[in-house]
N, C-alpha and C. Protein backbone atom coordinates (compact mmCIF):
# COMPACT_ATOMS: atom_id res chain seq x y z
N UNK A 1 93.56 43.04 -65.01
CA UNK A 1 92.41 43.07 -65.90
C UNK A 1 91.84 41.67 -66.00
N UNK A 2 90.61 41.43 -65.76
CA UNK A 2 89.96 40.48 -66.20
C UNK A 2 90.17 39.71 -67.45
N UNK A 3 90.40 38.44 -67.74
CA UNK A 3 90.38 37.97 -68.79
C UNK A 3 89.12 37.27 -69.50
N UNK A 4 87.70 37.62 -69.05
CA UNK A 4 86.58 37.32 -69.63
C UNK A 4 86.46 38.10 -70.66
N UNK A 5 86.36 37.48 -71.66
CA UNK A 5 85.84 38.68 -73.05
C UNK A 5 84.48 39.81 -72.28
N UNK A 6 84.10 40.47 -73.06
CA UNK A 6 83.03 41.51 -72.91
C UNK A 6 82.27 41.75 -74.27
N UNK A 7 80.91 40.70 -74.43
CA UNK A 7 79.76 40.50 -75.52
C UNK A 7 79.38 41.80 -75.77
N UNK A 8 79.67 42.11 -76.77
CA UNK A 8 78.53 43.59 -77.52
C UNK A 8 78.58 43.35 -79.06
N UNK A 9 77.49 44.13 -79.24
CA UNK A 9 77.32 44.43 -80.16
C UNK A 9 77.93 45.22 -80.94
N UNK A 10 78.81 45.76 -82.00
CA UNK A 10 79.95 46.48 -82.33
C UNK A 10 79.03 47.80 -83.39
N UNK A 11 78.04 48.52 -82.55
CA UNK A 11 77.49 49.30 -83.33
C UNK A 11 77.99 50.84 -83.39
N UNK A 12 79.16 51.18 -84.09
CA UNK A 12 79.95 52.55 -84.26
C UNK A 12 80.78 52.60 -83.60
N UNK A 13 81.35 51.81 -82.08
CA UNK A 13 81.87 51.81 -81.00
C UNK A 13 83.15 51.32 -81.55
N UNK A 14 83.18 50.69 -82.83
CA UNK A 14 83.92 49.81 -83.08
C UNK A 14 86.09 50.65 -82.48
N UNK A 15 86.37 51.33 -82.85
CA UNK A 15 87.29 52.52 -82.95
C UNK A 15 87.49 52.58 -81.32
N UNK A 16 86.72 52.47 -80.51
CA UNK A 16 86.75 52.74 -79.17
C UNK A 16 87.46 51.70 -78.28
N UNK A 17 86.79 50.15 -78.95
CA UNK A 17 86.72 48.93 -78.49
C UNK A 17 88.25 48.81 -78.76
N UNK A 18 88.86 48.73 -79.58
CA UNK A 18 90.21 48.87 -80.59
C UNK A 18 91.38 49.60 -79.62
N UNK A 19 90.53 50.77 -79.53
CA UNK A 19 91.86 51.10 -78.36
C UNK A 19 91.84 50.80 -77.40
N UNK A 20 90.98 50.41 -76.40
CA UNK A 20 91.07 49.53 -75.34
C UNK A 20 91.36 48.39 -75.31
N UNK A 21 91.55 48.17 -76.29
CA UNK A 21 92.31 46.25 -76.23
C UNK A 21 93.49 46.99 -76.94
N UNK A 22 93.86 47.62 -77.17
CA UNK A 22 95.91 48.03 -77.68
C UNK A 22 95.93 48.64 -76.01
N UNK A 23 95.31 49.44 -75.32
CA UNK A 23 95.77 49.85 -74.25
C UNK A 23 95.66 49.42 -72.91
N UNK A 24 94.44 48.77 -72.58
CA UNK A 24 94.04 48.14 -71.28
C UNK A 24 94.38 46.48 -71.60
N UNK A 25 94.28 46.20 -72.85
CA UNK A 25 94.31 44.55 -72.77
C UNK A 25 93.12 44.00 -72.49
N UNK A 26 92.08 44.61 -72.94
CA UNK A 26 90.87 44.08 -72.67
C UNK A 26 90.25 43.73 -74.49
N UNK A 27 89.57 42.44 -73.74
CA UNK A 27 88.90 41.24 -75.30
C UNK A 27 87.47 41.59 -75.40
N UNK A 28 87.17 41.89 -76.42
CA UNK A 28 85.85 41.76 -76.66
C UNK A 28 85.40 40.31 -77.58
N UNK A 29 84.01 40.30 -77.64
CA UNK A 29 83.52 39.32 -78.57
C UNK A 29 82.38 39.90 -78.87
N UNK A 30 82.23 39.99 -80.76
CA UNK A 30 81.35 40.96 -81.16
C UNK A 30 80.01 40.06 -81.40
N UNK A 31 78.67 40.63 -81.14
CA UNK A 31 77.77 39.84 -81.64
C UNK A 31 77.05 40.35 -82.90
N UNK A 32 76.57 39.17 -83.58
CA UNK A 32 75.86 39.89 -84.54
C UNK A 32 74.51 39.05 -85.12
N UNK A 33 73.21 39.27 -84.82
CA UNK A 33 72.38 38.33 -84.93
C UNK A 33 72.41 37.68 -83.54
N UNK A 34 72.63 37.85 -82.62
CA UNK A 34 72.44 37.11 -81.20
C UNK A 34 73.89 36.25 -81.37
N UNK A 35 74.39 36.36 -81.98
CA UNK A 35 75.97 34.87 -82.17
C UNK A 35 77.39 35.73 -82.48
N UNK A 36 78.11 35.03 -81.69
CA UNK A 36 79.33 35.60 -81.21
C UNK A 36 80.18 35.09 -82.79
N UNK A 37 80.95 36.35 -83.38
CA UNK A 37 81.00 35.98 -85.13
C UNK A 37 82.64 37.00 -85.07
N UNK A 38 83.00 37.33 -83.99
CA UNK A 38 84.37 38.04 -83.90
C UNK A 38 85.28 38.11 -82.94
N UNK A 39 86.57 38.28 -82.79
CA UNK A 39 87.10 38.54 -80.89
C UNK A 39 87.91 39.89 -81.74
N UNK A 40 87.81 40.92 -80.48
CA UNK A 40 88.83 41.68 -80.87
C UNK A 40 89.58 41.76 -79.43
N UNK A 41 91.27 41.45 -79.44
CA UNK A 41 91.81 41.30 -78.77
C UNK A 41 93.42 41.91 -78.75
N UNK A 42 94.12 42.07 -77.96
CA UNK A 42 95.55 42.79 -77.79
C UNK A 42 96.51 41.85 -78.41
N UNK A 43 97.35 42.19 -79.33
CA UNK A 43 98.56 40.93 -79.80
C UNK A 43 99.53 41.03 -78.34
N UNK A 44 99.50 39.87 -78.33
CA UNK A 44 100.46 39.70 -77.05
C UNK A 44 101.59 40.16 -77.54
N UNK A 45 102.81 40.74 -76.80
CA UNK A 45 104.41 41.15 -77.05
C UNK A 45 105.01 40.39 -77.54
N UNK A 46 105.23 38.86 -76.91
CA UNK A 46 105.92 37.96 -77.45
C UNK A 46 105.64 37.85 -78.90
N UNK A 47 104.41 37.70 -79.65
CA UNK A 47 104.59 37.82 -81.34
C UNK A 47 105.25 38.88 -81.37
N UNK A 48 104.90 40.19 -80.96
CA UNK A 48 105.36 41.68 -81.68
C UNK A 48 107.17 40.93 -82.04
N UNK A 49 107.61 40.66 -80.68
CA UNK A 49 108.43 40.52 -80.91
C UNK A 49 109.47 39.97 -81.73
N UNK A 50 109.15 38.12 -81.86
CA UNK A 50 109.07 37.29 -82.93
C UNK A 50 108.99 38.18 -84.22
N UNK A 51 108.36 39.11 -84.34
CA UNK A 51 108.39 39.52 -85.73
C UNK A 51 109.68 40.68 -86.14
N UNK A 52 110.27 40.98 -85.08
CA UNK A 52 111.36 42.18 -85.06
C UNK A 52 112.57 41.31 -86.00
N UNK A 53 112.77 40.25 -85.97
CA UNK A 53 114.12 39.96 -87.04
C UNK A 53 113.69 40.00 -88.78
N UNK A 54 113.07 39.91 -89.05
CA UNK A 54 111.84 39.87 -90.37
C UNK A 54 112.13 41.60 -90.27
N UNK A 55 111.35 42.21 -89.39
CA UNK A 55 111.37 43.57 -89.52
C UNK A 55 112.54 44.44 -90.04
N UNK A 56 113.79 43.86 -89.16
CA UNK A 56 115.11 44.31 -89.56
C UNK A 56 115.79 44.14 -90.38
N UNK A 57 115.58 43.28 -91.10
CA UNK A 57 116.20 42.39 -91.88
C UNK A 57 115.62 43.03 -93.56
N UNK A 58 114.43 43.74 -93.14
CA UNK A 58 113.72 44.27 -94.30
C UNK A 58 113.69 45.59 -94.32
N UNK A 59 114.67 46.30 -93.56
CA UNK A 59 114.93 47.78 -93.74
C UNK A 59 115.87 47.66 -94.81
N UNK A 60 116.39 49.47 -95.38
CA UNK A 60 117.26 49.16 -96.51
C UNK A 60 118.88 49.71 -95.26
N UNK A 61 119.63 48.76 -95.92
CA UNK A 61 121.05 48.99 -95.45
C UNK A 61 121.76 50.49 -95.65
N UNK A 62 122.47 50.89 -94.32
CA UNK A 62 123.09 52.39 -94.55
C UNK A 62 124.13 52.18 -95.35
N UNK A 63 124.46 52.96 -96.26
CA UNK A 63 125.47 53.22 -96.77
C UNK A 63 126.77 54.02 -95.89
N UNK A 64 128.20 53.57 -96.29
CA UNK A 64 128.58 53.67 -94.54
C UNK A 64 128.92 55.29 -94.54
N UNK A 65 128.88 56.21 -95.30
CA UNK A 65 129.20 57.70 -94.82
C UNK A 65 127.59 57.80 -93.88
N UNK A 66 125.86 57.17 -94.50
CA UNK A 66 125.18 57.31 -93.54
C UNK A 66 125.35 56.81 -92.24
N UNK A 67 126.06 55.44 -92.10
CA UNK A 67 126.33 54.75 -91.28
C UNK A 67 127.06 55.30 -89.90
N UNK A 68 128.04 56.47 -90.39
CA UNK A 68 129.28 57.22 -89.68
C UNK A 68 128.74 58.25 -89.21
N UNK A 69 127.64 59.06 -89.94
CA UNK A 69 126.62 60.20 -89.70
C UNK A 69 126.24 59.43 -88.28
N UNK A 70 125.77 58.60 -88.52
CA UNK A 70 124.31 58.03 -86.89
C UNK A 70 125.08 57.90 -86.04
N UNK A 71 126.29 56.69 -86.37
CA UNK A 71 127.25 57.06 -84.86
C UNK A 71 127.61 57.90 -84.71
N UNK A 72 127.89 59.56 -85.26
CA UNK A 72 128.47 60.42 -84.89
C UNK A 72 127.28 61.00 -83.98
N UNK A 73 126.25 61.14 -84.72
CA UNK A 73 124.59 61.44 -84.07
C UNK A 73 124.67 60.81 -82.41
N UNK A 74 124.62 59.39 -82.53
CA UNK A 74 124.43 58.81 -81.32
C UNK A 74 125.17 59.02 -80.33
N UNK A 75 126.83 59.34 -80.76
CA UNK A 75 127.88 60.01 -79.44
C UNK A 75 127.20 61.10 -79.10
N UNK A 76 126.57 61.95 -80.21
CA UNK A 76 127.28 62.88 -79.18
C UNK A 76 125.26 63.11 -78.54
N UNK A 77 124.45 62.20 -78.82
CA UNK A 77 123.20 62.12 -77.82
C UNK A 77 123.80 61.59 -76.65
N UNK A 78 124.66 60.79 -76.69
CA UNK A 78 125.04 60.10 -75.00
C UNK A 78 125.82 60.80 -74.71
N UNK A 79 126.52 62.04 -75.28
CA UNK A 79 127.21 62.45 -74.62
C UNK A 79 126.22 63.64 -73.71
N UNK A 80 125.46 64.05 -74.61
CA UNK A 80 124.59 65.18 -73.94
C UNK A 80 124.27 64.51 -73.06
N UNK A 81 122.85 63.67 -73.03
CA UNK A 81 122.89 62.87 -71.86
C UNK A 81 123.35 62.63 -71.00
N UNK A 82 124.54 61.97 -70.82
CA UNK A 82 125.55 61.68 -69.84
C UNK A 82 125.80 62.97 -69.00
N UNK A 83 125.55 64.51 -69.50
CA UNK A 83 126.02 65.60 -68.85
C UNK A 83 124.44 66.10 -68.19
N UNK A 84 123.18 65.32 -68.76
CA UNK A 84 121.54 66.42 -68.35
C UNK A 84 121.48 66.03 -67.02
N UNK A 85 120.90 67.12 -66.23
CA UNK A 85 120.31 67.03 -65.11
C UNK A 85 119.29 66.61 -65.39
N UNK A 86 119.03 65.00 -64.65
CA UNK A 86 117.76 64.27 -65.12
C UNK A 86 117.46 64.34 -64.02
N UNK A 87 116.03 64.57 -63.34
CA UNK A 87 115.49 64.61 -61.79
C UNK A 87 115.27 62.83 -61.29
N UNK A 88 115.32 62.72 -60.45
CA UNK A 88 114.93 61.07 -59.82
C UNK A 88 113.69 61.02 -59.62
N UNK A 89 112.84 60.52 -60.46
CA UNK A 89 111.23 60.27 -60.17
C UNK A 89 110.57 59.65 -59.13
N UNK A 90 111.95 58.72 -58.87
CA UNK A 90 111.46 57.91 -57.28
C UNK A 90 111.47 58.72 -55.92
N UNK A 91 111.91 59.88 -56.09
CA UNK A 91 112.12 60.17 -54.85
C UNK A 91 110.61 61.45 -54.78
N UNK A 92 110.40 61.74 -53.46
CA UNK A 92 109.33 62.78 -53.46
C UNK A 92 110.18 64.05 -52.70
């Protein structure tokens, strides 16, 4: 993808513009009056990421019978797993 912004005018489109910069990674710069007065652009990963210890850190803690529930949950997902016929996508 090009990294030149793309000048418009943000008239109702706005919603459109939004998901194409969360999905393609494409920048706009909004005009308004002939003068560039906005960027709407994709948060790069590396912040998302940066922000994941903050994130975790601000959930509420399991209490450990919930705690014993999820690992019991999570065995026995890997265990299913471990047994599914998953097809190989790479192959044709």
């Amino acid at each position: 993808m090009d990294n030149q912004p793309i000048i418009l005018d943000a008239d109702g489109n706005l919603a459109e513009y939004i998901e194409r910069a969360a999905s393609n990674g494409e920048r706009f710069t909004l005009i308004q009056g002939g003068r560039p007065v906005a960027e709407i652009r994709p948060i790069s990963k590396t912040r998302r990421f940066r922000e994941l210890p903050a994130l975790l850190a601000s959930l509420p803690e399991l209490s450990p019978s919930d705690s014993e529930m999820l690992n019991r949950d999570l065995a026995s997902y890997r265990d299913e797993l471990s047994h599914a016929d998953v097809p190989d996508r790479w192959t044709s």
